[in-house]
Protein backbone atom coordinates (compact mmCIF):
# COMPACT_ATOMS: atom_id res chain seq x y z
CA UNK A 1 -18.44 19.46 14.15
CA UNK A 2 -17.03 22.37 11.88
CA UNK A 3 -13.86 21.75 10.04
CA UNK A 4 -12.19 24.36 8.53
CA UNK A 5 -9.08 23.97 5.78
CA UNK A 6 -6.71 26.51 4.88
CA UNK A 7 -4.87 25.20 1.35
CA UNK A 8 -6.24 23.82 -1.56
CA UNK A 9 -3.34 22.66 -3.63
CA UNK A 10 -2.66 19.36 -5.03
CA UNK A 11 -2.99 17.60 -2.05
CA UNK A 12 -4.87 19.96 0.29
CA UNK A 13 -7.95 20.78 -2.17
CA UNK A 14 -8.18 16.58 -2.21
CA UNK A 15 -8.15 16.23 1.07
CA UNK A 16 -11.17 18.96 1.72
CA UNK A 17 -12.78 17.34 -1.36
CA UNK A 18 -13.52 14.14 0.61
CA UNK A 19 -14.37 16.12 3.53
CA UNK A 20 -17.54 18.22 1.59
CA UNK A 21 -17.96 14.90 -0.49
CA UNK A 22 -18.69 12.84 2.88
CA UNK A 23 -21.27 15.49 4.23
CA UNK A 24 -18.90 17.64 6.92
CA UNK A 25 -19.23 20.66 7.60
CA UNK A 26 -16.61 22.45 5.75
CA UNK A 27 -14.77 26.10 5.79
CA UNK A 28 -12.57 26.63 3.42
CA UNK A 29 -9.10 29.15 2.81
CA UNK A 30 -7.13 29.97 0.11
CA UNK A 31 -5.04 32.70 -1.97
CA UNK A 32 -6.85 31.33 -5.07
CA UNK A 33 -9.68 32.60 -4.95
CA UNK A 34 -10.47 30.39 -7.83
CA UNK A 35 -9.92 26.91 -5.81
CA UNK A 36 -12.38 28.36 -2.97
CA UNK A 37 -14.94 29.43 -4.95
CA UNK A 38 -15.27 26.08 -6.67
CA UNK A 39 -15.62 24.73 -2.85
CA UNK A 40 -18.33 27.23 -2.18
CA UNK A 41 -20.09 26.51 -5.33
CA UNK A 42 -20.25 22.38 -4.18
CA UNK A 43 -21.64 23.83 -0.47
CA UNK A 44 -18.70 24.71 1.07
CA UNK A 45 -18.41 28.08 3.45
CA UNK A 46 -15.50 30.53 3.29
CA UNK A 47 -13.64 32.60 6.11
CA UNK A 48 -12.46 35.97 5.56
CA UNK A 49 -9.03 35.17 7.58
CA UNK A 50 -7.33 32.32 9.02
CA UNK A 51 -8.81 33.92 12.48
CA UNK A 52 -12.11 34.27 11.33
CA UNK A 53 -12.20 30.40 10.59
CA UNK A 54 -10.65 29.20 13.88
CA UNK A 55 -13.20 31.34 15.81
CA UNK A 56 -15.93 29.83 14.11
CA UNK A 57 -14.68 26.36 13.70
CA UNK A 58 -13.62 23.57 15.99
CA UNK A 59 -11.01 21.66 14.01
CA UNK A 60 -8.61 23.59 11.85
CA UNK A 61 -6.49 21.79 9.28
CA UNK A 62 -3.76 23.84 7.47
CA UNK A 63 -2.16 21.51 4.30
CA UNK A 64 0.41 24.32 3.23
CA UNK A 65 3.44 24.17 1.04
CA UNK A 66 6.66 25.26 3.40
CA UNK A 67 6.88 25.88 7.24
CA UNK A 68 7.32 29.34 5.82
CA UNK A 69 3.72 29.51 4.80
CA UNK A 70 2.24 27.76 7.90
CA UNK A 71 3.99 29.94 10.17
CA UNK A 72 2.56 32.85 8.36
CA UNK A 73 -0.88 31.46 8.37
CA UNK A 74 -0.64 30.73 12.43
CA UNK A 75 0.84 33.07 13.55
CA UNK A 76 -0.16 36.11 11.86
CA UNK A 77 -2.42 39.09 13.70
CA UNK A 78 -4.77 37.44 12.00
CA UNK A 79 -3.99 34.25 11.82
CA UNK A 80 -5.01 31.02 13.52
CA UNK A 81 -3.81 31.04 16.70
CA UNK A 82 -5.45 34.70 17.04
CA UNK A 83 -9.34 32.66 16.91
CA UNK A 84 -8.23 29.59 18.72
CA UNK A 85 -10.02 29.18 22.17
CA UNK A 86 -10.56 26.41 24.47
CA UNK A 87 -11.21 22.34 23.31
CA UNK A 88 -10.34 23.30 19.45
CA UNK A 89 -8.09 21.55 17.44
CA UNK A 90 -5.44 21.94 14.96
CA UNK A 91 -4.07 19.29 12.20
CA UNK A 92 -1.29 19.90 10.38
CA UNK A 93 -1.31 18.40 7.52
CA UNK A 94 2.26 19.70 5.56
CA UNK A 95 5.27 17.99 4.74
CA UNK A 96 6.95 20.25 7.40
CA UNK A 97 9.78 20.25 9.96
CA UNK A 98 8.86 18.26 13.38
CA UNK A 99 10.91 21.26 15.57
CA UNK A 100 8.52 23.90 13.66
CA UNK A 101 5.73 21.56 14.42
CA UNK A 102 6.69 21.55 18.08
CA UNK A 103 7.02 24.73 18.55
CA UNK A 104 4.00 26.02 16.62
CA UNK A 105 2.24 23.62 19.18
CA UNK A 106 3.08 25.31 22.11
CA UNK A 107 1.36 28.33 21.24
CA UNK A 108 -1.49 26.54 20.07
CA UNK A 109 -1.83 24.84 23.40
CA UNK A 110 -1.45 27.90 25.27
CA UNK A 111 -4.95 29.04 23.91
CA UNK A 112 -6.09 25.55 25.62
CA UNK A 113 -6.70 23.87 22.35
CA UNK A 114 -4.89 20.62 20.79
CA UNK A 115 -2.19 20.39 18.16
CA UNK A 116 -2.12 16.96 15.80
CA UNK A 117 0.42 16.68 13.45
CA UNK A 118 -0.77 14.71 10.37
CA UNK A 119 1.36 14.22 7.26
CA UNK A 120 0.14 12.08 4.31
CA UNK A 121 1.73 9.68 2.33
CA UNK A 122 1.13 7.90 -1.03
CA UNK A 123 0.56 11.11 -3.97
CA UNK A 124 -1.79 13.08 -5.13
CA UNK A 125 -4.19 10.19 -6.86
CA UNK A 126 -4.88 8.24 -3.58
CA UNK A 127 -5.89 12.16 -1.90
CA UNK A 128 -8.27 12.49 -4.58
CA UNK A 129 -9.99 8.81 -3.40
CA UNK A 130 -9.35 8.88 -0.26
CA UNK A 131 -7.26 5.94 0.00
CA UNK A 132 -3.71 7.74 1.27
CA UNK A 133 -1.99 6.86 4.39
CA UNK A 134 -2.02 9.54 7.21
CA UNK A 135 0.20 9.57 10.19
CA UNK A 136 -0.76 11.32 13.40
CA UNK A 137 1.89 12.71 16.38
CA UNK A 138 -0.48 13.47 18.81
CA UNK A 139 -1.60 13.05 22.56
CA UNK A 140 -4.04 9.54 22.82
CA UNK A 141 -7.18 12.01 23.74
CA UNK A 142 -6.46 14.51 20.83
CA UNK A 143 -6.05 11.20 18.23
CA UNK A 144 -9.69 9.73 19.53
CA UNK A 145 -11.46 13.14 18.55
CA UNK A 146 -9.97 13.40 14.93
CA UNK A 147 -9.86 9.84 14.33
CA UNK A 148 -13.59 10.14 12.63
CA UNK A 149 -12.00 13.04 10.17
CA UNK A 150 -8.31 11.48 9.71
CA UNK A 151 -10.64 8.40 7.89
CA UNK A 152 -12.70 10.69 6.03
CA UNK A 153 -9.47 11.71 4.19
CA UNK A 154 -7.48 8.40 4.07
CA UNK A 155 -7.49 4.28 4.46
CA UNK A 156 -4.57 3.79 6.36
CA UNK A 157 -4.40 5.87 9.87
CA UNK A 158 -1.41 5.17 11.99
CA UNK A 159 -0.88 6.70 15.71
CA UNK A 160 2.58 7.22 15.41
CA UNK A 161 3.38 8.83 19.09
CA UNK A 162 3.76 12.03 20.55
CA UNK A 163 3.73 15.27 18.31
CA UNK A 164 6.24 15.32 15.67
CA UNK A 165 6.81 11.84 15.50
CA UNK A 166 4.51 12.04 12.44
CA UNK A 167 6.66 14.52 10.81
CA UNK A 168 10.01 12.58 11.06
CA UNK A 169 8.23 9.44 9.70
CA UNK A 170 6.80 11.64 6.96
CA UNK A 171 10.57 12.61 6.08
CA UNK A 172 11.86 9.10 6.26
CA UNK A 173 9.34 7.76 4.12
CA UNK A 174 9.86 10.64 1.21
CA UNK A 175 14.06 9.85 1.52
CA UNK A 176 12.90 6.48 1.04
CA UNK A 177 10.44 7.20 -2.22
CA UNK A 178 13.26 9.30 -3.89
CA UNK A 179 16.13 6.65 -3.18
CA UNK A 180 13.66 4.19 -5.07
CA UNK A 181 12.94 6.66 -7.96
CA UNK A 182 17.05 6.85 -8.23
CA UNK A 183 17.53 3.31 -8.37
CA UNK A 184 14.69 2.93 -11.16
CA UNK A 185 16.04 5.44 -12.98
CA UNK A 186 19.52 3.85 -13.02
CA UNK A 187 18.29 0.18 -13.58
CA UNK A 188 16.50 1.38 -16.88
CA UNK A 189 19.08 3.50 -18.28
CA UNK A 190 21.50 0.96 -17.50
CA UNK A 191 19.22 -1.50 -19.52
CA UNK A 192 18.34 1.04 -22.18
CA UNK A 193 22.78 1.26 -22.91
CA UNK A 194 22.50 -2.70 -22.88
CA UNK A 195 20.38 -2.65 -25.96
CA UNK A 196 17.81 -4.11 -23.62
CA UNK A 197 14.16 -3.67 -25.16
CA UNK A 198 12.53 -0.96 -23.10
CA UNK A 199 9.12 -2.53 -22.76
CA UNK A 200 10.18 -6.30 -21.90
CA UNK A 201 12.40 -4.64 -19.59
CA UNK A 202 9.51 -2.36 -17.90
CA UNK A 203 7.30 -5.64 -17.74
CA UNK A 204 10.39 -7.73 -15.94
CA UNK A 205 10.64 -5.10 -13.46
CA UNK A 206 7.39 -5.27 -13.11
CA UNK A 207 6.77 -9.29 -12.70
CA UNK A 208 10.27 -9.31 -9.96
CA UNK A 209 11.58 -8.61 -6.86
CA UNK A 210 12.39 -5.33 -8.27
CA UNK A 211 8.80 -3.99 -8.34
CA UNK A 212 7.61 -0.58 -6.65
CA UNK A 213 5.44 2.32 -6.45
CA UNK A 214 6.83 3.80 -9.50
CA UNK A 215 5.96 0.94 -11.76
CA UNK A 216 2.21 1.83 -11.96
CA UNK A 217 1.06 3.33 -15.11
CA UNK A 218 0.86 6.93 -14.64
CA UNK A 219 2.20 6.82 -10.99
CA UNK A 220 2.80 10.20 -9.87
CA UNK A 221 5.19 11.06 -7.16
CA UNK A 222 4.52 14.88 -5.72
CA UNK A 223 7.10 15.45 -3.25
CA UNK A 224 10.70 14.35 -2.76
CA UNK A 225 12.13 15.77 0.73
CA UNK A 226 10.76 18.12 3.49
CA UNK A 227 10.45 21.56 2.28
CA UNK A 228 10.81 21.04 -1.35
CA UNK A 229 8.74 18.97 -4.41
CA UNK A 230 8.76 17.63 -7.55
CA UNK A 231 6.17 15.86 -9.94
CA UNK A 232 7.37 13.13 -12.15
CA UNK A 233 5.18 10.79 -14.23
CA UNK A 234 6.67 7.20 -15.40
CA UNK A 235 5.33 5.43 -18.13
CA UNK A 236 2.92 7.73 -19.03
């Protein structure tokens, strides 16, 4: 099977990595020409345009950074929906918005191929080792045929119902991250005007019921809402 990957940011370019690091097939797109040349260089192809690579590959995974871009890269005269044919399949991978999702879908299936949507979950380090969650909106038949690539690039695979049901869970989840960052942020500066010590505090936290995410050392968070993202590193 040929995979090809249009976006090789933070996330995307880890993503791809464990695809070319596990033996697949890869083709890869970006405007760096930079982060796709360092793919070529580990045995990676390229593709001259987003409808060069659907035409020659039969999954296509876009990990772009607004519905902006991914509308652009679909829906272009040369974009992806332009190569799509019959049987192929598209993941999107972006934090995006589940109505842009939808109807981005519809076009895709009117070339006879099938649309999964695919957010991840859990930053940029667990990309790179191929331990992040991945959620998948998607018909039963179209989750069976990417299910062998979805845990190629992540531990935790969850079917979470028909298209775009991914992308509202991805949204929830992020509200959820950036409600705990808040509260962490108020607990310690609230203990820091106590006169508390900052490192017994950090190690209380860390020992209670008041635990999280953000507690690991070096924990980076990488996106904070739909649409929009942030990088913050605690205790670094």
């Amino acid at each position: 099977m040929k995979i090809g990957f249009i976006g090789l940011g933070n996330v995307g370019g880890k993503l791809a990595g464990s695809l070319l690091r596990n033996g697949k097939d890869l083709t890869v797109r970006d405007l760096n020409q930079v982060f796709v040349d360092d793919f070529v260089s580990r045995g990676a192809e390229s593709a001259d345009s987003p409808k060069e690579m659907a035409e020659k590959c039969d999954v296509i995974i876009t990990c772009l950074p607004s519905p902006a871009a991914c509308s652009e890269v679909m829906e272009a005269d040369d974009g992806i929906i332009a190569g799509l044919s019959e049987g192929k399949i598209w993941m999107e991978m972006s934090t995006t918005d589940e109505a842009e999702v939808r109807r981005i879908a519809e076009l895709v299936e009117a070339k006879g191929a099938m649309p999964v949507d695919c957010p991840v979950s859990g930053g940029c380090h667990r990309a790179g080792t191929g331990n992040i969650s991945i959620f998948a909106g998607c018909t039963r038949e179209a989750f069976d045929r990417v299910l062998p690539i979805l845990t190629t690039m992540g531990r935790r695979i969850l079917h979470t119902g028909e298209l775009g049901s991914a992308s509202i869970l991805k949204v929830v989840t992020n509200y959820l991250c950036t409600v705990h960052l808040a509260a962490l942020a108020e607990a310690l500066t609230a203990s820091k005007v106590l006169g508390m010590d900052m490192n017994v505090t950090y190690e209380a936290i860390k020992a209670s019921s008041g635990n999280s995410l953000f507690m690991k050392p070096n924990h980076r968070s990488s996106s904070t809402a739909a649409g929009t993202s942030a990088s913050l590193w605690i205790w670094s």
